[in-house]
C-alpha atoms as a PDB file:
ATOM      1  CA  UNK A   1     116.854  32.375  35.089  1.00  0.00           C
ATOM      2  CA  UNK A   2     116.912  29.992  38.804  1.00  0.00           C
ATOM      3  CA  UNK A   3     117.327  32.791  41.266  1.00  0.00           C
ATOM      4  CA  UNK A   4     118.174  31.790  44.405  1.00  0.00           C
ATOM      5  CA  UNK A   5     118.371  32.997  48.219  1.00  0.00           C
ATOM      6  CA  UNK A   6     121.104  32.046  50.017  1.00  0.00           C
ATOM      7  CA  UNK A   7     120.767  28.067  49.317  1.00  0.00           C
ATOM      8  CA  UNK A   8     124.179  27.452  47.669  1.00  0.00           C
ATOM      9  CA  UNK A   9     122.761  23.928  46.930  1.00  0.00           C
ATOM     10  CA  UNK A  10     120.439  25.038  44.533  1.00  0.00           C
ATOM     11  CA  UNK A  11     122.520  26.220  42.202  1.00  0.00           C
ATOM     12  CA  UNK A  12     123.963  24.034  39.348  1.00  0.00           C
ATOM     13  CA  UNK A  13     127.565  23.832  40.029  1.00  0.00           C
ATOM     14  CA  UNK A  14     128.955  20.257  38.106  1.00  0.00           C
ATOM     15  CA  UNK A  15     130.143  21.413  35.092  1.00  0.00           C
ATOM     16  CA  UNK A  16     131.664  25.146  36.697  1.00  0.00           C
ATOM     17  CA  UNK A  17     130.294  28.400  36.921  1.00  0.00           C
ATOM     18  CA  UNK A  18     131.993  31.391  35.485  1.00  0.00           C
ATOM     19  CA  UNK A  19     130.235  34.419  38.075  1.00  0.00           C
ATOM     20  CA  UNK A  20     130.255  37.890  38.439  1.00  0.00           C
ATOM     21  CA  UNK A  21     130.250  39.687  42.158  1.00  0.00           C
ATOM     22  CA  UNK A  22     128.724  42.779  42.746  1.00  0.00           C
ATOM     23  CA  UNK A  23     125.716  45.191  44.436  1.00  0.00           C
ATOM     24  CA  UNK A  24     124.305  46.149  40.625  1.00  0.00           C
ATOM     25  CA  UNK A  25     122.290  48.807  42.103  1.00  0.00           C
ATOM     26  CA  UNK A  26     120.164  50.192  38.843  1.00  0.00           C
ATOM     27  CA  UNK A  27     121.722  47.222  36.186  1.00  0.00           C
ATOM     28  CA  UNK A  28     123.499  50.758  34.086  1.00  0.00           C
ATOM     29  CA  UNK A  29     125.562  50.561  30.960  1.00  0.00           C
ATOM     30  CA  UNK A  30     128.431  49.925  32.748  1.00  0.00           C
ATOM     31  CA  UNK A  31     127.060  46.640  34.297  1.00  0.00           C
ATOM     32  CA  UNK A  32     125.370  45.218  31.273  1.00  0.00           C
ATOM     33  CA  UNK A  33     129.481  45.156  30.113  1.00  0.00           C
ATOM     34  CA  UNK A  34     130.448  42.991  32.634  1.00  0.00           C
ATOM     35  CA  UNK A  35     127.059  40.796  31.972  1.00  0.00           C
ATOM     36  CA  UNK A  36     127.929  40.758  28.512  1.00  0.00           C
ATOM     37  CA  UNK A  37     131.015  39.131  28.910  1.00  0.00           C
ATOM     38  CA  UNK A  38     129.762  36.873  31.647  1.00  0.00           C
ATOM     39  CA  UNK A  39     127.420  35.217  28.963  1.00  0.00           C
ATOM     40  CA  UNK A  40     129.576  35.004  25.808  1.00  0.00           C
ATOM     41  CA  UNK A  41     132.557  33.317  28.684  1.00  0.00           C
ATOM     42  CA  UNK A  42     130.495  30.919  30.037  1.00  0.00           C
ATOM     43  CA  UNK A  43     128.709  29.779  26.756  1.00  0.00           C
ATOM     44  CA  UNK A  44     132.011  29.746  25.450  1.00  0.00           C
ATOM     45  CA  UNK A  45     133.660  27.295  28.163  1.00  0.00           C
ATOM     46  CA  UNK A  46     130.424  24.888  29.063  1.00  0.00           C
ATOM     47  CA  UNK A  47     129.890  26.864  31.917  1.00  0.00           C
ATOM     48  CA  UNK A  48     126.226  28.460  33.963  1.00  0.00           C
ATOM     49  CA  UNK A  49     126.523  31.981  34.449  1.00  0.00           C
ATOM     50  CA  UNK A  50     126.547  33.370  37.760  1.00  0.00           C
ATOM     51  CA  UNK A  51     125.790  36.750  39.074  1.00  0.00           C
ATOM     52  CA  UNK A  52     126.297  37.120  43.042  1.00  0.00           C
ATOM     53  CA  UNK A  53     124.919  39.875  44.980  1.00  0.00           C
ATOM     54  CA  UNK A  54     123.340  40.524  48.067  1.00  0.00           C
ATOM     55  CA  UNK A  55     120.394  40.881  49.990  1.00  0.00           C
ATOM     56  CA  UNK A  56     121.120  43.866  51.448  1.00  0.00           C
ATOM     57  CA  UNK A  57     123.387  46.612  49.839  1.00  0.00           C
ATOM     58  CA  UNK A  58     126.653  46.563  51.989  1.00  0.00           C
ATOM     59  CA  UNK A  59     126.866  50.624  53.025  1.00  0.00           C
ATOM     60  CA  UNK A  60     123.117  49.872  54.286  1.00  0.00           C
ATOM     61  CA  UNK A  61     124.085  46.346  56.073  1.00  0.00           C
ATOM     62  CA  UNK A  62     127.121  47.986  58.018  1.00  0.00           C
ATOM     63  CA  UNK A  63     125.368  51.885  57.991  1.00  0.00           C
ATOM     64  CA  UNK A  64     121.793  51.345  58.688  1.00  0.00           C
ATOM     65  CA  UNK A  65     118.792  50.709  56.746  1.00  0.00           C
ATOM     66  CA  UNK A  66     118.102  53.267  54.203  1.00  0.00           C
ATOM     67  CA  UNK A  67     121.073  55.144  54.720  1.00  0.00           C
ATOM     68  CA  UNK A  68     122.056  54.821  50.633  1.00  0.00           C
ATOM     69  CA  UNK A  69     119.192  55.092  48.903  1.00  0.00           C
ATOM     70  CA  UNK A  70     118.773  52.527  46.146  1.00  0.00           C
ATOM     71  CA  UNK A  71     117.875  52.928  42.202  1.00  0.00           C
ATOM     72  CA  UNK A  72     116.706  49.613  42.327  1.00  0.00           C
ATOM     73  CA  UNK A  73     115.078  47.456  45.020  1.00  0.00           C
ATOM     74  CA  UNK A  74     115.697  43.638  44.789  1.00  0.00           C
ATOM     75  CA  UNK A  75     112.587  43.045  42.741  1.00  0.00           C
ATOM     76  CA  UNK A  76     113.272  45.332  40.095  1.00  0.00           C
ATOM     77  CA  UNK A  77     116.793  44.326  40.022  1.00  0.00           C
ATOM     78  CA  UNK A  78     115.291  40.713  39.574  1.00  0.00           C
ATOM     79  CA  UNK A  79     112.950  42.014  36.801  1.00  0.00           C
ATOM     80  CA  UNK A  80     115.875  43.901  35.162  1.00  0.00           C
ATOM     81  CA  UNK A  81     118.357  40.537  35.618  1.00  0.00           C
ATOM     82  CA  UNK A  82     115.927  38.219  34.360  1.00  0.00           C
ATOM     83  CA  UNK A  83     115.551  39.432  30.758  1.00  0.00           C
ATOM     84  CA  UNK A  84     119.664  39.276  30.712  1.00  0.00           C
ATOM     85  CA  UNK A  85     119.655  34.775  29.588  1.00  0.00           C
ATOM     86  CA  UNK A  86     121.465  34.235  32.945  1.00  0.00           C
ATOM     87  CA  UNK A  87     121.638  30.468  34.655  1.00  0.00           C
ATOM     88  CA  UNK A  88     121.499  31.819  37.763  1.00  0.00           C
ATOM     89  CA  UNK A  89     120.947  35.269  39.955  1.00  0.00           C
ATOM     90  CA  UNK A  90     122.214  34.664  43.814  1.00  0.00           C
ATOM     91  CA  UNK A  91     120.945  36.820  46.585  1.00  0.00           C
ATOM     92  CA  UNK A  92     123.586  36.009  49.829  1.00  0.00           C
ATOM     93  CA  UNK A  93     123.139  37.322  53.174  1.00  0.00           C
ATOM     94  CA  UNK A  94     125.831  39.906  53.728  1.00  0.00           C
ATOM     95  CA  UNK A  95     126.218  39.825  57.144  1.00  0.00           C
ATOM     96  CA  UNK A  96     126.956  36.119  56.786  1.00  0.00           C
ATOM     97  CA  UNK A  97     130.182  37.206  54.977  1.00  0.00           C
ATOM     98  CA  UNK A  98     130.940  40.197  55.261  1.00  0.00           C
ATOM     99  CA  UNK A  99     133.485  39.267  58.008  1.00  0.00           C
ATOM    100  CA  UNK A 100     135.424  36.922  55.417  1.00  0.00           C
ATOM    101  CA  UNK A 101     138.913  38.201  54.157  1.00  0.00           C
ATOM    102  CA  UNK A 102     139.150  38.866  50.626  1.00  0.00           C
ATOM    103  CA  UNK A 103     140.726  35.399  50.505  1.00  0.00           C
ATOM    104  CA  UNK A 104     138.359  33.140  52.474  1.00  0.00           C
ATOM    105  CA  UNK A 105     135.392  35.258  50.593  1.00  0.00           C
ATOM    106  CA  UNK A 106     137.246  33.603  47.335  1.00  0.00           C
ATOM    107  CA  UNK A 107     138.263  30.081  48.391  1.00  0.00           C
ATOM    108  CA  UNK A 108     135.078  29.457  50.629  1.00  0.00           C
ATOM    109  CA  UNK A 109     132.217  30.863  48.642  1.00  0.00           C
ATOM    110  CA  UNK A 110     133.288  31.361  45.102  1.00  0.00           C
ATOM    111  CA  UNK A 111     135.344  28.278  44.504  1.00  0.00           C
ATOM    112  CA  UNK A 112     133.883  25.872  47.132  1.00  0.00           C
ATOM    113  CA  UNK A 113     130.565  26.816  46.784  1.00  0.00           C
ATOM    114  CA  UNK A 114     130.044  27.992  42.861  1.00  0.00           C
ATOM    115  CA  UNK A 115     132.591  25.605  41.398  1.00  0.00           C
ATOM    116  CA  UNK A 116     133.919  29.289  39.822  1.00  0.00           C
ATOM    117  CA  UNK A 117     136.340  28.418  37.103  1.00  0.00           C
ATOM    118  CA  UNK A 118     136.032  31.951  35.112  1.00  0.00           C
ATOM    119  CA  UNK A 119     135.755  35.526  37.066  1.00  0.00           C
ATOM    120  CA  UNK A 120     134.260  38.278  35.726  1.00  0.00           C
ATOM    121  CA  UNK A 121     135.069  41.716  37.303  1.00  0.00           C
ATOM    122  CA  UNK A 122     135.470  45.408  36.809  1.00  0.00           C
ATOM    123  CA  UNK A 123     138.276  47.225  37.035  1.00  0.00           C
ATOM    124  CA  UNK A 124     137.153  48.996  40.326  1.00  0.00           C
ATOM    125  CA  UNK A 125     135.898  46.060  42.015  1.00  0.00           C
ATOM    126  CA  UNK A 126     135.961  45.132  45.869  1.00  0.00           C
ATOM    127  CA  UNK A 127     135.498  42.101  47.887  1.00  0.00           C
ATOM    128  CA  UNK A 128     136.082  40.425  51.369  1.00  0.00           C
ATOM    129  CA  UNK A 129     135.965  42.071  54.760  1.00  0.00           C
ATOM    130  CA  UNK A 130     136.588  46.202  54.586  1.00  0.00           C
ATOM    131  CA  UNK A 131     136.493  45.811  50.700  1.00  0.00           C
ATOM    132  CA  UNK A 132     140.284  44.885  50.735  1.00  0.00           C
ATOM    133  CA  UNK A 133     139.962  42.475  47.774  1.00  0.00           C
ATOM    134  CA  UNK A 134     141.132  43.988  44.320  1.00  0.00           C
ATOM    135  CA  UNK A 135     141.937  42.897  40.575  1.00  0.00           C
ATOM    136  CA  UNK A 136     145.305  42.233  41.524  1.00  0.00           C
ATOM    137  CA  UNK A 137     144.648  39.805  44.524  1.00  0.00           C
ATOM    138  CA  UNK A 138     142.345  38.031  42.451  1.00  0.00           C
ATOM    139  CA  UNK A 139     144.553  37.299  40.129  1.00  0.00           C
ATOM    140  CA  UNK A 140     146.899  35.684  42.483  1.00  0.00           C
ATOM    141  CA  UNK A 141     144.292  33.577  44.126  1.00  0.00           C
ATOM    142  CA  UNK A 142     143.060  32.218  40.828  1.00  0.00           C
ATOM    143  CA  UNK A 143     146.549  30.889  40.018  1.00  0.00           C
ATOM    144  CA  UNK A 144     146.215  29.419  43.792  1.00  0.00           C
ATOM    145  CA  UNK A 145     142.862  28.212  43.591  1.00  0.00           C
ATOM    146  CA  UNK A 146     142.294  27.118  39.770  1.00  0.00           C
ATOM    147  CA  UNK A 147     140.302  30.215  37.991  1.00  0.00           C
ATOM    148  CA  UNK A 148     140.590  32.628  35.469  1.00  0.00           C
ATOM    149  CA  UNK A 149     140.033  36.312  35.803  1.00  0.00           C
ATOM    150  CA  UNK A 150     138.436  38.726  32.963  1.00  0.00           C
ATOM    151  CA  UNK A 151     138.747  42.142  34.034  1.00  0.00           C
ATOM    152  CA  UNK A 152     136.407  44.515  31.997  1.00  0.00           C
ATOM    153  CA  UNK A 153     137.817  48.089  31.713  1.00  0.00           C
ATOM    154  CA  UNK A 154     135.604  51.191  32.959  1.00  0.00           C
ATOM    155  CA  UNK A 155     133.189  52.686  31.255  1.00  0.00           C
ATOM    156  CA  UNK A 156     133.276  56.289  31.086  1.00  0.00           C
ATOM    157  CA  UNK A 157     130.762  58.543  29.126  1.00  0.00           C
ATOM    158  CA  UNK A 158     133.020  62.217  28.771  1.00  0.00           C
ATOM    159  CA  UNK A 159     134.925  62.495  31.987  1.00  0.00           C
ATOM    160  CA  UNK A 160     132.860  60.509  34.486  1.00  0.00           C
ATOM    161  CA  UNK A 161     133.053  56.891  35.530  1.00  0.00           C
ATOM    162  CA  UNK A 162     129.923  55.477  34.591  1.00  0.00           C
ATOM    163  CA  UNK A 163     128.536  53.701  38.202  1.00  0.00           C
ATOM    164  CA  UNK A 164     125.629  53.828  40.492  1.00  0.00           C
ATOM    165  CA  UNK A 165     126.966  56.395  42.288  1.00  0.00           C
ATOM    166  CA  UNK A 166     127.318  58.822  39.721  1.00  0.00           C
ATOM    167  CA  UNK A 167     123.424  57.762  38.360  1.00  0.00           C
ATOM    168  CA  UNK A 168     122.428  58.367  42.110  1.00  0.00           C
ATOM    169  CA  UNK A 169     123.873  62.028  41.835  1.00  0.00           C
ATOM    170  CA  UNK A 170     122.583  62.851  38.792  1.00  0.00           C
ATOM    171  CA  UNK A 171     119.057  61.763  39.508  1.00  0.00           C
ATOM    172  CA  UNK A 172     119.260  63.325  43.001  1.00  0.00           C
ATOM    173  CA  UNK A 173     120.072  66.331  41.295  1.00  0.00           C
ATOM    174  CA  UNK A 174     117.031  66.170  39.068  1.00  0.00           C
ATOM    175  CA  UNK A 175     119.394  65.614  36.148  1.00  0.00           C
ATOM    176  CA  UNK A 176     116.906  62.420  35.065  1.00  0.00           C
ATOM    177  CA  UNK A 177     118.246  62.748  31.134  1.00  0.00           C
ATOM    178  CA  UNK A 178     121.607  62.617  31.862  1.00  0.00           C
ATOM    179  CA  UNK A 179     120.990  59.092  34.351  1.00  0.00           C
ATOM    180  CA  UNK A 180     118.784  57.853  31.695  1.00  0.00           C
ATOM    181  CA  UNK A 181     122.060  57.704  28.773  1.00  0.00           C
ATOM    182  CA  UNK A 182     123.697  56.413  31.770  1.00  0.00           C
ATOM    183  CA  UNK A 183     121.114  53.640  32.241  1.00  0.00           C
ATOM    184  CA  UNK A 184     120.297  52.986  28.870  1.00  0.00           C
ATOM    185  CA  UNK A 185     116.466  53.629  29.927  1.00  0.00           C
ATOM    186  CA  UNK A 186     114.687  55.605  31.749  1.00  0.00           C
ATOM    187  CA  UNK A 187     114.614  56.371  36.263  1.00  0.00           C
ATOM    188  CA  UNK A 188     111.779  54.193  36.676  1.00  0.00           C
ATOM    189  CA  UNK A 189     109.520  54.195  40.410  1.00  0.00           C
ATOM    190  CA  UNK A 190     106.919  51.708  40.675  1.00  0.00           C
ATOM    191  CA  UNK A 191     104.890  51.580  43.670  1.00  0.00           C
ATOM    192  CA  UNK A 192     101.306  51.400  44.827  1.00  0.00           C
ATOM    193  CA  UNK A 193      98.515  54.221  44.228  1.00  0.00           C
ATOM    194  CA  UNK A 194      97.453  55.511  47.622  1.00  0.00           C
ATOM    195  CA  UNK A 195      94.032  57.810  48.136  1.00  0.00           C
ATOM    196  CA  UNK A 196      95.146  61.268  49.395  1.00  0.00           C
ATOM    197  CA  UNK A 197      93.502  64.499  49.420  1.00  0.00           C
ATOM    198  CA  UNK A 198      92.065  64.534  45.772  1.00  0.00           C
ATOM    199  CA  UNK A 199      92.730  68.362  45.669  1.00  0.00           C
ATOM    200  CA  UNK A 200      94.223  67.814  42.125  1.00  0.00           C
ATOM    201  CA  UNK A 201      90.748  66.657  41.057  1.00  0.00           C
ATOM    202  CA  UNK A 202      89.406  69.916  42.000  1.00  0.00           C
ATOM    203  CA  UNK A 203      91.783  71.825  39.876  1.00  0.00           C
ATOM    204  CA  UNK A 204      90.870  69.665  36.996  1.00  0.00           C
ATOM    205  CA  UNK A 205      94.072  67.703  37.250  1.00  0.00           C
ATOM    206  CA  UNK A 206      93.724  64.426  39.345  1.00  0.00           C
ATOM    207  CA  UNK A 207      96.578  62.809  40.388  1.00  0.00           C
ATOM    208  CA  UNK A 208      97.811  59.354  41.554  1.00  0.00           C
ATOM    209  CA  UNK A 209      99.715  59.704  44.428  1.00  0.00           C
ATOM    210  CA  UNK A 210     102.653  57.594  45.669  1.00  0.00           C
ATOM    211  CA  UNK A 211     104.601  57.433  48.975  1.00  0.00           C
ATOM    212  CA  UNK A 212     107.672  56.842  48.570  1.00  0.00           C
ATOM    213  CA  UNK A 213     109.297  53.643  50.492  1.00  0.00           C
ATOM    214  CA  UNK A 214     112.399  55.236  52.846  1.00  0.00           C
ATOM    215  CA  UNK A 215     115.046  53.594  51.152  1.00  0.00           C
ATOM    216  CA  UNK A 216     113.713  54.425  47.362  1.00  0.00           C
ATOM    217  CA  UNK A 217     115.932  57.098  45.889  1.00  0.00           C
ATOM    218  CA  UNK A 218     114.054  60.040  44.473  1.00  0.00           C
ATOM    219  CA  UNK A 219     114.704  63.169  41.943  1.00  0.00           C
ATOM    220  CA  UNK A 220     115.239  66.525  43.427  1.00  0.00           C
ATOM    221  CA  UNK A 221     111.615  67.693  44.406  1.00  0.00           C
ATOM    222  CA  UNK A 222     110.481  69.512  40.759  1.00  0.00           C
ATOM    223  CA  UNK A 223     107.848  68.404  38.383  1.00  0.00           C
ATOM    224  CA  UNK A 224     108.793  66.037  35.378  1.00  0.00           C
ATOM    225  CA  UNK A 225     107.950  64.664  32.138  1.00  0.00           C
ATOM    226  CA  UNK A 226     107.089  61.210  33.002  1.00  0.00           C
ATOM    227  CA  UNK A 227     105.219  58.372  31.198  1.00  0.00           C
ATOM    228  CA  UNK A 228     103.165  56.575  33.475  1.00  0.00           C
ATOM    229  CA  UNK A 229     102.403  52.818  32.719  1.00  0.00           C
ATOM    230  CA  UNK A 230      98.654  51.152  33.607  1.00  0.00           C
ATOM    231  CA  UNK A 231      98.465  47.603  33.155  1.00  0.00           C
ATOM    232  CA  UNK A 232     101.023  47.583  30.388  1.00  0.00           C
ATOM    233  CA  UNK A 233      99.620  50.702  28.437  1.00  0.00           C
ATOM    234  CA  UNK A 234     101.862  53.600  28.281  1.00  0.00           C
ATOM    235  CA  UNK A 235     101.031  57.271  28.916  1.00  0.00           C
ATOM    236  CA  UNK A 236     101.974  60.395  29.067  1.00  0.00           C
ATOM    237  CA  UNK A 237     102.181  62.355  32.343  1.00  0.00           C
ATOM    238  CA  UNK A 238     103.694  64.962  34.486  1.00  0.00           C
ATOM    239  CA  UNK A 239     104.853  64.432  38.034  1.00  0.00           C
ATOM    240  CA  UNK A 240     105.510  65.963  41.214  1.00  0.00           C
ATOM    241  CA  UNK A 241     107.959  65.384  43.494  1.00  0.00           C
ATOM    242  CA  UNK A 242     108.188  67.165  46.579  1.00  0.00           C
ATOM    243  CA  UNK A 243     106.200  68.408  49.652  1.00  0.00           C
ATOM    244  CA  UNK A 244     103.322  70.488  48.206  1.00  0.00           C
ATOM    245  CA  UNK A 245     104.786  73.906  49.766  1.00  0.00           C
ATOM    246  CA  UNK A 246     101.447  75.581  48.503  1.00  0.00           C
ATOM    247  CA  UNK A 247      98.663  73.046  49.783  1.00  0.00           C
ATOM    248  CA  UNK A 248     100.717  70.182  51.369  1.00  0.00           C
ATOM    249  CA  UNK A 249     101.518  69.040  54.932  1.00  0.00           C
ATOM    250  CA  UNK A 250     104.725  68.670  54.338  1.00  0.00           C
ATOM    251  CA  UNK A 251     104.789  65.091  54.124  1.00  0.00           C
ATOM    252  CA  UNK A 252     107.175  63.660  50.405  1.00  0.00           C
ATOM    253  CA  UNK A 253     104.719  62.583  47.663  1.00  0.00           C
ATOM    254  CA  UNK A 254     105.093  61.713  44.150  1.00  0.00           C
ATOM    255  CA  UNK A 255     102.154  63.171  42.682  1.00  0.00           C
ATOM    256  CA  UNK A 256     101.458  62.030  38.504  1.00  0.00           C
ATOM    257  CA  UNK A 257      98.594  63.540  36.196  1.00  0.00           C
ATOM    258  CA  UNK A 258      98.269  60.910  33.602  1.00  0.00           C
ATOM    259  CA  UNK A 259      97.185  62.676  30.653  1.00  0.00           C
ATOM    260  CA  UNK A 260      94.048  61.337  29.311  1.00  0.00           C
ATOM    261  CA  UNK A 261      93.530  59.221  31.714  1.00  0.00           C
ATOM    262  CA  UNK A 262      90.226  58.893  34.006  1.00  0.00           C
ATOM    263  CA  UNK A 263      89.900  55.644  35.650  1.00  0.00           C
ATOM    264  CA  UNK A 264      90.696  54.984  39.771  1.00  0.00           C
ATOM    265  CA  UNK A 265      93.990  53.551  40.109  1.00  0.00           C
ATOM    266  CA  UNK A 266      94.036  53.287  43.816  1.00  0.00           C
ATOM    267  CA  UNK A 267      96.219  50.516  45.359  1.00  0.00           C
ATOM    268  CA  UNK A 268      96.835  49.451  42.294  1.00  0.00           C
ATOM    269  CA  UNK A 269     101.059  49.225  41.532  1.00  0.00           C
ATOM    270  CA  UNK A 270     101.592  51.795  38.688  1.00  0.00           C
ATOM    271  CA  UNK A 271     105.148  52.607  37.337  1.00  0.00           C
ATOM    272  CA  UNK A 272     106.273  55.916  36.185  1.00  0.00           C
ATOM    273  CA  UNK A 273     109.294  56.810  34.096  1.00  0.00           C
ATOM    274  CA  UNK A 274     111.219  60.131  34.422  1.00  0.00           C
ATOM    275  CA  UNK A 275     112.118  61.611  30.957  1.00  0.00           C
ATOM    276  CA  UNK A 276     113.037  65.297  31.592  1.00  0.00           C
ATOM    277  CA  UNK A 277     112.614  68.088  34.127  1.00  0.00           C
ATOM    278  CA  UNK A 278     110.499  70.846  33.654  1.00  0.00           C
ATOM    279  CA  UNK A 279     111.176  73.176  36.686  1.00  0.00           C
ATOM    280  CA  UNK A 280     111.420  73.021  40.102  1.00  0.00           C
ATOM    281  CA  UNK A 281     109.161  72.919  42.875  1.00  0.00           C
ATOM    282  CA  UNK A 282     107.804  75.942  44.242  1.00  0.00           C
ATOM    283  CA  UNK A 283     104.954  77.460  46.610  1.00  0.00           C
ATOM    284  CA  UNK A 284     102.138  79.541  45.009  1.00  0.00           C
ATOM    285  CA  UNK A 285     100.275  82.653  46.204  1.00  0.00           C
ATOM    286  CA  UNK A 286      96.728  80.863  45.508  1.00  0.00           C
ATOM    287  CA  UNK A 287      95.473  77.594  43.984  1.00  0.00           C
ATOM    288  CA  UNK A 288      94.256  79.845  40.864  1.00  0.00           C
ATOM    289  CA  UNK A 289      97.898  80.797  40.271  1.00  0.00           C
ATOM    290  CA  UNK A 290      98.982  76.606  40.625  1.00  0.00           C
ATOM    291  CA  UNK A 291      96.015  75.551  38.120  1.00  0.00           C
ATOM    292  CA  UNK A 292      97.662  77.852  35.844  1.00  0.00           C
ATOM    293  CA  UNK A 293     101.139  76.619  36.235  1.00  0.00           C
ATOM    294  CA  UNK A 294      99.831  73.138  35.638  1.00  0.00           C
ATOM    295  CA  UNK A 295      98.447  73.774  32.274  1.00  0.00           C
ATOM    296  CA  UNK A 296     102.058  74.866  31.101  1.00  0.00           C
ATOM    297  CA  UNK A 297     103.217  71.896  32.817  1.00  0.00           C
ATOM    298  CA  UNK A 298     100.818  70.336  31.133  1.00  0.00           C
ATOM    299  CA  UNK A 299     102.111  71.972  27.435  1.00  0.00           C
ATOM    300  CA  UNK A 300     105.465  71.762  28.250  1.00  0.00           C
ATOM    301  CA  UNK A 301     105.236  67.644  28.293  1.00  0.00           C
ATOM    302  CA  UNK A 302     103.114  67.341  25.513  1.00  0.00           C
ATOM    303  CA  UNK A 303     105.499  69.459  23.609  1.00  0.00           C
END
């Protein structure tokens, strides 16, 4: 896969791109659809397979920074992108065109630029300036223009629309199951072991402590069944996320007791998975009465 920032000349354009246009925050079920049929369109009409996104997730380009936190950062949606056979993944600068109408977003980047002869696009998908692109204007401007439009219908798992914003809920919620069949793998956090406190050593359970970035989304502060990966070896592990209410300075950590595990991980980038809850967070009377808590923690993920 080329992936490319923001050069439009570095992308192979000659023979026509078919290209898909969106944020894929997280790369769900619903997205790997729409990939899916990007592939088998362009292999079947001699054409590279785009996907266009940006560098910067609209409601946090026109909002502020941070302001919707993300599943995925750009490297992980990279990592996630890469093992999907595309030609190409383009990162664009949003504010660059993010004052375009839906038409000159179309004519000038898409067809100009990409050579698009084949669009791929959801049912519920936006483009141009205020989002005022949909389906139905894109069909019209591919008759003007010279391009073909496959619409994939929504997926929906029960009665919800499966999207990033529902897997954001969810996993804000602490529901990290229900996001995972929504995902088709597990929440996933990878980020750099910082030295803190080490009072889970003295309890007999050390930890390896993250901080989360601002804009990383989180679960709902709780402990988890996670499995933590070191250098490409998997293990099982329980996590904390939250503020420590019993020992903590209030400061957000995501705290992970990697079961069987003894060697110093410090700023060293570890990644942990989030398989189910086990309870919420809560503040204890004495550090006796947490030690104990942590054993059934402890139980309850090796169950």
């Amino acid at each position: 896969m080329n992936t490319v920032w923001y050069d439009y000349s570095k992308v192979e354009t000659r023979q026509g791109t078919a290209v898909v246009v969106g944020n894929f925050d997280g790369l769900h079920k619903g997205h790997m659809k729409l990939l899916t049929s990007l592939m088998n369109l362009s292999q079947d009409n001699g054409l590279q397979s785009v996907v266009y996104t940006f560098d910067k997730h609209p409601i946090n380009a026109i909002k502020g920074d941070n302001t919707l936190k993300l599943i995925a950062d750009n490297d992980y949606k990279q990592e996630l992108l890469s093992s999907c056979h595309l030609d190409t993944l383009f990162f664009d600068n949003f504010d660059a065109v993010r004052d375009l109408s839906p038409e000159e977003f179309v004519r000038d980047i898409l067809v100009e630029k990409f050579n698009m002869k084949v669009a791929v696009v959801g049912f519920h998908n936006h483009y141009g300036k205020d989002s005022e692109g949909d389906v139905k204007m894109l069909r019209e401007l591919g008759q003007k223009y010279g391009f073909l439009v496959h619409m994939i219908k929504p997926l929906y798992f029960g009665d919800f629309l499966c999207s990033s914003t529902k897997i954001r809920a969810l996993i804000e919620n602490g529901d990290v199951e229900k996001a995972t069949e929504l995902l088709g793998r597990a929440f996933k956090i990878k980020n750099t072991i910082v030295q803190d406190k080490m009072l889970g050593r003295t309890l007999g359970y050390p930890t390896a402590n993250m901080i989360p970035a601002p804009g990383q989304l989180i679960p709902k502060f709780g402990v988890y069944g996670t499995t933590t990966y070191v250098d490409g070896v998997a293990y099982k592990s329980i996590t904390n996320v939250g503020d420590s209410p019993t020992v903590g300075d209030g400061a957000v950590r995501i705290e992970t007791y990697i079961i069987g595990f003894d060697q110093d991980v410090y700023n060293e980038k570890l990644e942990v998975e989030f398989l189910f809850k086990i309870r919420d967070q809560r503040a204890f009377t004495n550090l006796d009465e947490l030690k104990a808590q942590l054993a059934e923690d402890e139980k309850a993920r090796l169950a």
